[in-house]
N, C-alpha and C. Protein backbone atom coordinates (compact mmCIF):
# COMPACT_ATOMS: atom_id res chain seq x y z
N UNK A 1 -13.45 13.67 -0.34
CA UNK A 1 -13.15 12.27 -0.11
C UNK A 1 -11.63 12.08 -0.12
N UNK A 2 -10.97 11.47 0.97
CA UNK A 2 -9.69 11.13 0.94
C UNK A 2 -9.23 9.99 -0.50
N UNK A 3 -7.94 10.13 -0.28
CA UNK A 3 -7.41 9.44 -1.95
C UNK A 3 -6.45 8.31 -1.29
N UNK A 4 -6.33 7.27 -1.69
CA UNK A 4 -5.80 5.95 -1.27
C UNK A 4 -4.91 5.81 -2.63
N UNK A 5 -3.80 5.74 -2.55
CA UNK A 5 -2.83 5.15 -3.55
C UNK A 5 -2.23 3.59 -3.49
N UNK A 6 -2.77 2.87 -4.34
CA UNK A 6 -2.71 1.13 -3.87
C UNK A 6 -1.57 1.13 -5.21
N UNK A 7 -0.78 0.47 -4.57
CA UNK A 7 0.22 0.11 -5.44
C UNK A 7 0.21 -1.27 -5.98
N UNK A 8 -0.59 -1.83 -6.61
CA UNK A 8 -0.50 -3.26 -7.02
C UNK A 8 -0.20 -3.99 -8.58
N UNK A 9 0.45 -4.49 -8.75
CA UNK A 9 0.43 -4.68 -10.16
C UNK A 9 0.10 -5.83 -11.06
N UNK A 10 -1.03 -7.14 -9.97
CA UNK A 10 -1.90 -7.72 -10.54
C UNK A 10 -3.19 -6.98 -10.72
N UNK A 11 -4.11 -7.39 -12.21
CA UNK A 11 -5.30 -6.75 -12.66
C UNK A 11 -6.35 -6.67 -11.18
N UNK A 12 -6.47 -8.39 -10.90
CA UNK A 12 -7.79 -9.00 -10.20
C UNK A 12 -7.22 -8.26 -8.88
N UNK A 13 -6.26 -8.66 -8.26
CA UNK A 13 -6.36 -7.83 -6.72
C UNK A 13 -6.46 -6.21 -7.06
N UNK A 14 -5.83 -5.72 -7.43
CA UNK A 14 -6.43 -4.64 -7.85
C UNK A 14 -8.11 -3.78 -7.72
N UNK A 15 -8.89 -4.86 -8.44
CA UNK A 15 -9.77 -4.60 -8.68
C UNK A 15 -10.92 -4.79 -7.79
N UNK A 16 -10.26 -6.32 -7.23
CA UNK A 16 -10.54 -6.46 -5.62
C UNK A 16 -10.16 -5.38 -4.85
N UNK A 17 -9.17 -4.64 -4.53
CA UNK A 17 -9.50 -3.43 -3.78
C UNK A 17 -9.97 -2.26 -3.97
N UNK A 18 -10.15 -1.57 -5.12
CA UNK A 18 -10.81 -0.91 -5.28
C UNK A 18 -12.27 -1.33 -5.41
N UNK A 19 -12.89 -2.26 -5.61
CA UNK A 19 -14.19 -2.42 -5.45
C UNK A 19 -14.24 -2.63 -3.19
N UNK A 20 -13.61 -2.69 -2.83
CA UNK A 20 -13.52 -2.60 -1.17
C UNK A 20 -13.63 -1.07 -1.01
N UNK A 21 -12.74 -0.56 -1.67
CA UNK A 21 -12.44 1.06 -1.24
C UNK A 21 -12.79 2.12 -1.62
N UNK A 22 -14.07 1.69 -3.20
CA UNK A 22 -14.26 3.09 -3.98
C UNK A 22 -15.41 3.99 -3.31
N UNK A 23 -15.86 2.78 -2.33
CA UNK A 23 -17.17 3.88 -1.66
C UNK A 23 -16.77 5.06 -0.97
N UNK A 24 -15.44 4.71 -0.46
CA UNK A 24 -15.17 5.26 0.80
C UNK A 24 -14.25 6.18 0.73
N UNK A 25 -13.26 6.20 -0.65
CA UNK A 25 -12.22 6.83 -0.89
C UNK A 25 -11.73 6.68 -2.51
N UNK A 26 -11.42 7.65 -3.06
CA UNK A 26 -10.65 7.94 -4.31
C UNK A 26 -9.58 7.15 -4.11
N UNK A 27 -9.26 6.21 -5.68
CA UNK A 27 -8.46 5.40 -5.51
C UNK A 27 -7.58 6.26 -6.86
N UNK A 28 -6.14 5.64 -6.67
CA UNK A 28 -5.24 6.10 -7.24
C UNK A 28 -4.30 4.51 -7.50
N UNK A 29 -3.94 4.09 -9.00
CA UNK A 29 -3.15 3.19 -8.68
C UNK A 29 -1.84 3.34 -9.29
N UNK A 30 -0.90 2.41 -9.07
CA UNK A 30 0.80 2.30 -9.21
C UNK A 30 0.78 1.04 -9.35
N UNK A 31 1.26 0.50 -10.84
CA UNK A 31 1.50 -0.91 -11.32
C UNK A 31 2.99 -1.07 -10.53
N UNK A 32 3.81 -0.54 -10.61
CA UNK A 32 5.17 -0.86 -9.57
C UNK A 32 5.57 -0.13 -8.92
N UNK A 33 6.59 -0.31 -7.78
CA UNK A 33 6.84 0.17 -6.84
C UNK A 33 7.68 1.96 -7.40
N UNK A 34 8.33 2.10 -8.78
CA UNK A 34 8.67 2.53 -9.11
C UNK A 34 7.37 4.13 -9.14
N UNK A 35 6.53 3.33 -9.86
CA UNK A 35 5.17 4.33 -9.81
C UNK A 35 4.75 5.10 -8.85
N UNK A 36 4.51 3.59 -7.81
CA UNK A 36 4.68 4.65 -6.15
C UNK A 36 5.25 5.95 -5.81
N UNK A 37 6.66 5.72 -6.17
CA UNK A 37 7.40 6.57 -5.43
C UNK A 37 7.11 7.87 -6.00
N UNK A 38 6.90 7.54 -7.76
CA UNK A 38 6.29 8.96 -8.51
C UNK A 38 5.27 9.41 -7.56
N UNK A 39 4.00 8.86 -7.98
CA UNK A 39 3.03 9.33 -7.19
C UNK A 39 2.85 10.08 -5.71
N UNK A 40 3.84 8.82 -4.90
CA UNK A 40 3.85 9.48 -3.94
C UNK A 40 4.51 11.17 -3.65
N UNK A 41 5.79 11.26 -4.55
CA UNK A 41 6.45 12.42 -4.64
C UNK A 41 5.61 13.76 -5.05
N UNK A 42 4.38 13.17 -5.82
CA UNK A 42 3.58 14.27 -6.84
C UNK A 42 2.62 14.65 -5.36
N UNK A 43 2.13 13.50 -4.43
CA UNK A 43 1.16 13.64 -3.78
C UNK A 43 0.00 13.81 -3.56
N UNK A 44 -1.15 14.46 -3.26
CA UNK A 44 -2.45 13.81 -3.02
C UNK A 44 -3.25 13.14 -2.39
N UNK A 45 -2.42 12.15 -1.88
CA UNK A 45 -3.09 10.96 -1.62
C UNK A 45 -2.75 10.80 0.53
N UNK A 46 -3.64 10.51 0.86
CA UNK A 46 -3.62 10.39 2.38
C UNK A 46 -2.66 8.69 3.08
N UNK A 47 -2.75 7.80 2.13
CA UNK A 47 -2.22 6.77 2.57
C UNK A 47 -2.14 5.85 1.37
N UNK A 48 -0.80 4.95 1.43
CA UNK A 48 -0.04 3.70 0.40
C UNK A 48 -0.58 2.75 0.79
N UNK A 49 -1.06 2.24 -0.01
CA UNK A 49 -1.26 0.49 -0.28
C UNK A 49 -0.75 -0.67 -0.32
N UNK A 50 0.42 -0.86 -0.21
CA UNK A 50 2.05 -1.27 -1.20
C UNK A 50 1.99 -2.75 -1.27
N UNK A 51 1.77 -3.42 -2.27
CA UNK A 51 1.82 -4.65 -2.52
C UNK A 51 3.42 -4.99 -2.29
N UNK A 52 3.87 -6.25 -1.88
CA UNK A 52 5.38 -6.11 -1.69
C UNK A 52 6.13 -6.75 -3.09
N UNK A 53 5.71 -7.33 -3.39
CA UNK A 53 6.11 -8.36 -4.96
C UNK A 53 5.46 -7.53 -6.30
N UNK A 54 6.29 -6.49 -7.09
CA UNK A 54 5.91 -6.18 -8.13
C UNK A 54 7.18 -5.57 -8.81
N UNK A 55 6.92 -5.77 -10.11
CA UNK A 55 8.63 -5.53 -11.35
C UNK A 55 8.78 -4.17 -11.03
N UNK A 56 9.85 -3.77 -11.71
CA UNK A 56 10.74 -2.93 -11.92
C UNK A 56 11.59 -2.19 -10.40
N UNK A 57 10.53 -2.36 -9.23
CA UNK A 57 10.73 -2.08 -8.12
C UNK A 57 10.30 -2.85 -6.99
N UNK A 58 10.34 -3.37 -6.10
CA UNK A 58 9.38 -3.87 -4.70
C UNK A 58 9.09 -2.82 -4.25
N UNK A 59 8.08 -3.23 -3.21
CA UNK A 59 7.46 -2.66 -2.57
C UNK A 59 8.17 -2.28 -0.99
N UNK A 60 9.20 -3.17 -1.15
CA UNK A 60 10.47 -2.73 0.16
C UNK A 60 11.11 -1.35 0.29
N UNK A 61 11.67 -1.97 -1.19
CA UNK A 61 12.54 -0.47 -1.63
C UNK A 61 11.94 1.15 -1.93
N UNK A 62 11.01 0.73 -2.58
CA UNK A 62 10.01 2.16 -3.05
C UNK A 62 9.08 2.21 -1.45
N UNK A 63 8.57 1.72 -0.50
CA UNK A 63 8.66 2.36 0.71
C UNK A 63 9.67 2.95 1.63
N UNK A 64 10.90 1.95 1.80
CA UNK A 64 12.04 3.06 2.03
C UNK A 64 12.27 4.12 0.95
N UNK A 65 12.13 4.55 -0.05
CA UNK A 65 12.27 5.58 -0.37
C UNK A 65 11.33 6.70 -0.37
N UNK A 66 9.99 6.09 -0.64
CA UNK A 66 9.28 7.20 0.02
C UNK A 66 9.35 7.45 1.40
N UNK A 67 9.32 6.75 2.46
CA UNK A 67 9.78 7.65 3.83
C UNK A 67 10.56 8.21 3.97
N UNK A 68 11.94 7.88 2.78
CA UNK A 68 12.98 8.84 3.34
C UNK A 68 12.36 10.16 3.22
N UNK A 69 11.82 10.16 2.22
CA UNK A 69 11.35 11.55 1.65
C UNK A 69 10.13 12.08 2.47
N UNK A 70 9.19 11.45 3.09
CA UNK A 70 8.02 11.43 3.33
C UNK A 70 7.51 10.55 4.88
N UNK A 71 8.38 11.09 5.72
CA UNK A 71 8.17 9.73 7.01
C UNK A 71 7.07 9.59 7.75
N UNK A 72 6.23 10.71 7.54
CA UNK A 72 5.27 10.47 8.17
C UNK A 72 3.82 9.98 7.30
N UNK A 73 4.20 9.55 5.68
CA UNK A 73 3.39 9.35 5.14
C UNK A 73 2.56 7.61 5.34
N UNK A 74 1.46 7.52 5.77
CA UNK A 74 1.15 6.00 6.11
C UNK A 74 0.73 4.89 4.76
N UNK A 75 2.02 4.11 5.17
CA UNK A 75 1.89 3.30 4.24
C UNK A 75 1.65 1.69 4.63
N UNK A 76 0.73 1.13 4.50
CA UNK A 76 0.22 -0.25 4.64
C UNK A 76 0.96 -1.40 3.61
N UNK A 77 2.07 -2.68 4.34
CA UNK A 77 1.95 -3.72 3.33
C UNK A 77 0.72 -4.64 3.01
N UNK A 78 0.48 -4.93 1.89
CA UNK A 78 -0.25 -5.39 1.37
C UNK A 78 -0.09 -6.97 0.53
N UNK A 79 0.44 -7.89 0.98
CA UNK A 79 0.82 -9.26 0.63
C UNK A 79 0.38 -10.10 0.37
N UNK A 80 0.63 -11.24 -0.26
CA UNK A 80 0.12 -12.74 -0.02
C UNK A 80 1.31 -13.37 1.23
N UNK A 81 2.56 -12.82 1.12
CA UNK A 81 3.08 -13.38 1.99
C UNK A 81 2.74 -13.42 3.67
N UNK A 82 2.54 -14.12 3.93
CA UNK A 82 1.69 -13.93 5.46
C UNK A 82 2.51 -14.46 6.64
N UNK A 83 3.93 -15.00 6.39
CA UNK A 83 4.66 -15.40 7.40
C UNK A 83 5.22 -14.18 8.22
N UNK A 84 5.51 -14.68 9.30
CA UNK A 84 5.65 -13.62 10.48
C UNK A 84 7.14 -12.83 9.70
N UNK A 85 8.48 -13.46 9.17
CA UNK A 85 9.30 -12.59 9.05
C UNK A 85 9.08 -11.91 7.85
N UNK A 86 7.91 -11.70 6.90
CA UNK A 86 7.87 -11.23 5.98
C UNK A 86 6.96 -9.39 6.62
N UNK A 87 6.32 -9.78 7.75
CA UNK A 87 5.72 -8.76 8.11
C UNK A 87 6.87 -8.07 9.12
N UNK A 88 8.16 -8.66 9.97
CA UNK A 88 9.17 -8.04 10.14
C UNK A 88 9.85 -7.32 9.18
N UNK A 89 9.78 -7.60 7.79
CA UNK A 89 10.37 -7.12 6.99
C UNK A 89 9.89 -5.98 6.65
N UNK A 90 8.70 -6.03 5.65
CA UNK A 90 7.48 -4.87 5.63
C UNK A 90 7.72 -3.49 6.93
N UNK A 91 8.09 -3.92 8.20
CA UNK A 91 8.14 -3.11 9.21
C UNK A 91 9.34 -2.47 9.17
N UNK A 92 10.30 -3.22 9.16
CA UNK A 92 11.30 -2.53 9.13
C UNK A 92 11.74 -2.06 7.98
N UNK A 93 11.44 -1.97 7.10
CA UNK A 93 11.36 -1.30 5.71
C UNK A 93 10.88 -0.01 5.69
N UNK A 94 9.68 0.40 6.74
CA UNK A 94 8.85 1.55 6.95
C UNK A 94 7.80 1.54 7.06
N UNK A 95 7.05 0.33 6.14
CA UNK A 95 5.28 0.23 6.45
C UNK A 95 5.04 0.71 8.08
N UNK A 96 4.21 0.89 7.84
CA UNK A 96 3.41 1.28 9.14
C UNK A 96 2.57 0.25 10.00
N UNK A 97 1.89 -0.75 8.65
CA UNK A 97 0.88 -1.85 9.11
C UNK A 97 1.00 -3.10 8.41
N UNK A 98 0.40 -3.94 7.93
CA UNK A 98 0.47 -5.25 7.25
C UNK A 98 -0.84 -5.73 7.23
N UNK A 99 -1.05 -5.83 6.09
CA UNK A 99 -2.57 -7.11 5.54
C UNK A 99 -1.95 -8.20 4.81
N UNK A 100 -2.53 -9.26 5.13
CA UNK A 100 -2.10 -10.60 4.04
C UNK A 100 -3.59 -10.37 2.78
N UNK A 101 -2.91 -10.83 1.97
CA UNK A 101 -3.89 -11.42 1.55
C UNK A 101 -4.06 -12.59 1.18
N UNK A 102 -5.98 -13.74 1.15
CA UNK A 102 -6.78 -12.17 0.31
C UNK A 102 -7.21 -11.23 1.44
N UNK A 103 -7.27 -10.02 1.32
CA UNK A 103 -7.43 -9.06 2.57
C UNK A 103 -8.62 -9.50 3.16
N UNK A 104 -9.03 -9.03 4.37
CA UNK A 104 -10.49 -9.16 4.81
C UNK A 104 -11.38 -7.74 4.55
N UNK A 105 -12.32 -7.43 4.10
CA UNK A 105 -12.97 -6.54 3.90
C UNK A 105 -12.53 -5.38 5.25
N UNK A 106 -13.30 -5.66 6.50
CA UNK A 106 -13.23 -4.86 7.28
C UNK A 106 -12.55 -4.88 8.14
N UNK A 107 -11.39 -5.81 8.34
CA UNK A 107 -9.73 -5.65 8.80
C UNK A 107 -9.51 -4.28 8.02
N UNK A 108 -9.32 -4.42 6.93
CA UNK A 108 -8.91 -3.63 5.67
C UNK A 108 -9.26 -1.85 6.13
N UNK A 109 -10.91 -2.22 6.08
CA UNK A 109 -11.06 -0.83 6.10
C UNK A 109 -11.05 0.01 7.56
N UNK A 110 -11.04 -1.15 8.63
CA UNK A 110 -10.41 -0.79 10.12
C UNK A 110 -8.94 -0.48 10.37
N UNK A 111 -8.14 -1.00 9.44
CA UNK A 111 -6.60 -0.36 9.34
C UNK A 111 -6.11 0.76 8.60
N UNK A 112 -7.15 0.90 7.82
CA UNK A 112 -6.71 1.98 7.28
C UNK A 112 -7.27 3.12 7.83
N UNK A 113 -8.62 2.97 8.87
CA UNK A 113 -9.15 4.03 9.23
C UNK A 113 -7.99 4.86 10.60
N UNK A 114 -7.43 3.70 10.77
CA UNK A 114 -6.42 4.20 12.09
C UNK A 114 -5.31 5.11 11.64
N UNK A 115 -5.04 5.03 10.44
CA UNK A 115 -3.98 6.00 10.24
C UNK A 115 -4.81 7.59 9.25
N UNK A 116 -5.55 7.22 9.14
CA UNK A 116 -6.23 8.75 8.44
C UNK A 116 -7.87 8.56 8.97
């Protein structure tokens, strides 16, 4: 089973996605963006989750840094922010894709199927 690393660092969305994703894939999580970048560095995991709003790090910065390191690794923003320049941002940061939330179930699991 592929491994999904969701970087989120509210409890409830959280839990909301892994109850979306545990059928389908090993979940792995990262309370901040900081975590991410661990994780991502340690590896495992087929594709990022990246919430963009969480302490010690965003989800901006700890995706540019994992691509520097890792560019072809697919990483999805994952937001409440849903305005168009926030998903310019997300992009040009490195994400690969963008979900608002609350996510849609099978948006969700149709975007992520495109990159793994």
């Amino acid at each position: 089973m592929k491994t999904i690393l969701i970087a989120e660092d509210n409890d409830s969305n959280f839990i909301l996605m892994s109850y979306l994703l545990k059928k389908h894939y090993n979940i792995i999580r990262a309370k901040n963006g900081k975590e991410a970048v661990d994780y991502a560095a340690k590896g495992g995991m087929e594709i990022i989750l990246m919430d963009i709003k969480m302490p010690e790090m965003d989800g901006l910065e700890a995706t540019r840094i994992i691509k520097q390191a890792q560019p072809n690794m697919p990483i999805i923003a994952l937001t409440a922010n849903a305005f168009e320049s926030d998903r310019e941002q997300a992009l040009a940061a490195g994400c690969d894709d963008f979900l608002s939330k609350p996510v849609n179930a099978e948006v969700c699991l149709s975007t992520i199927a495109k990159y793994i």
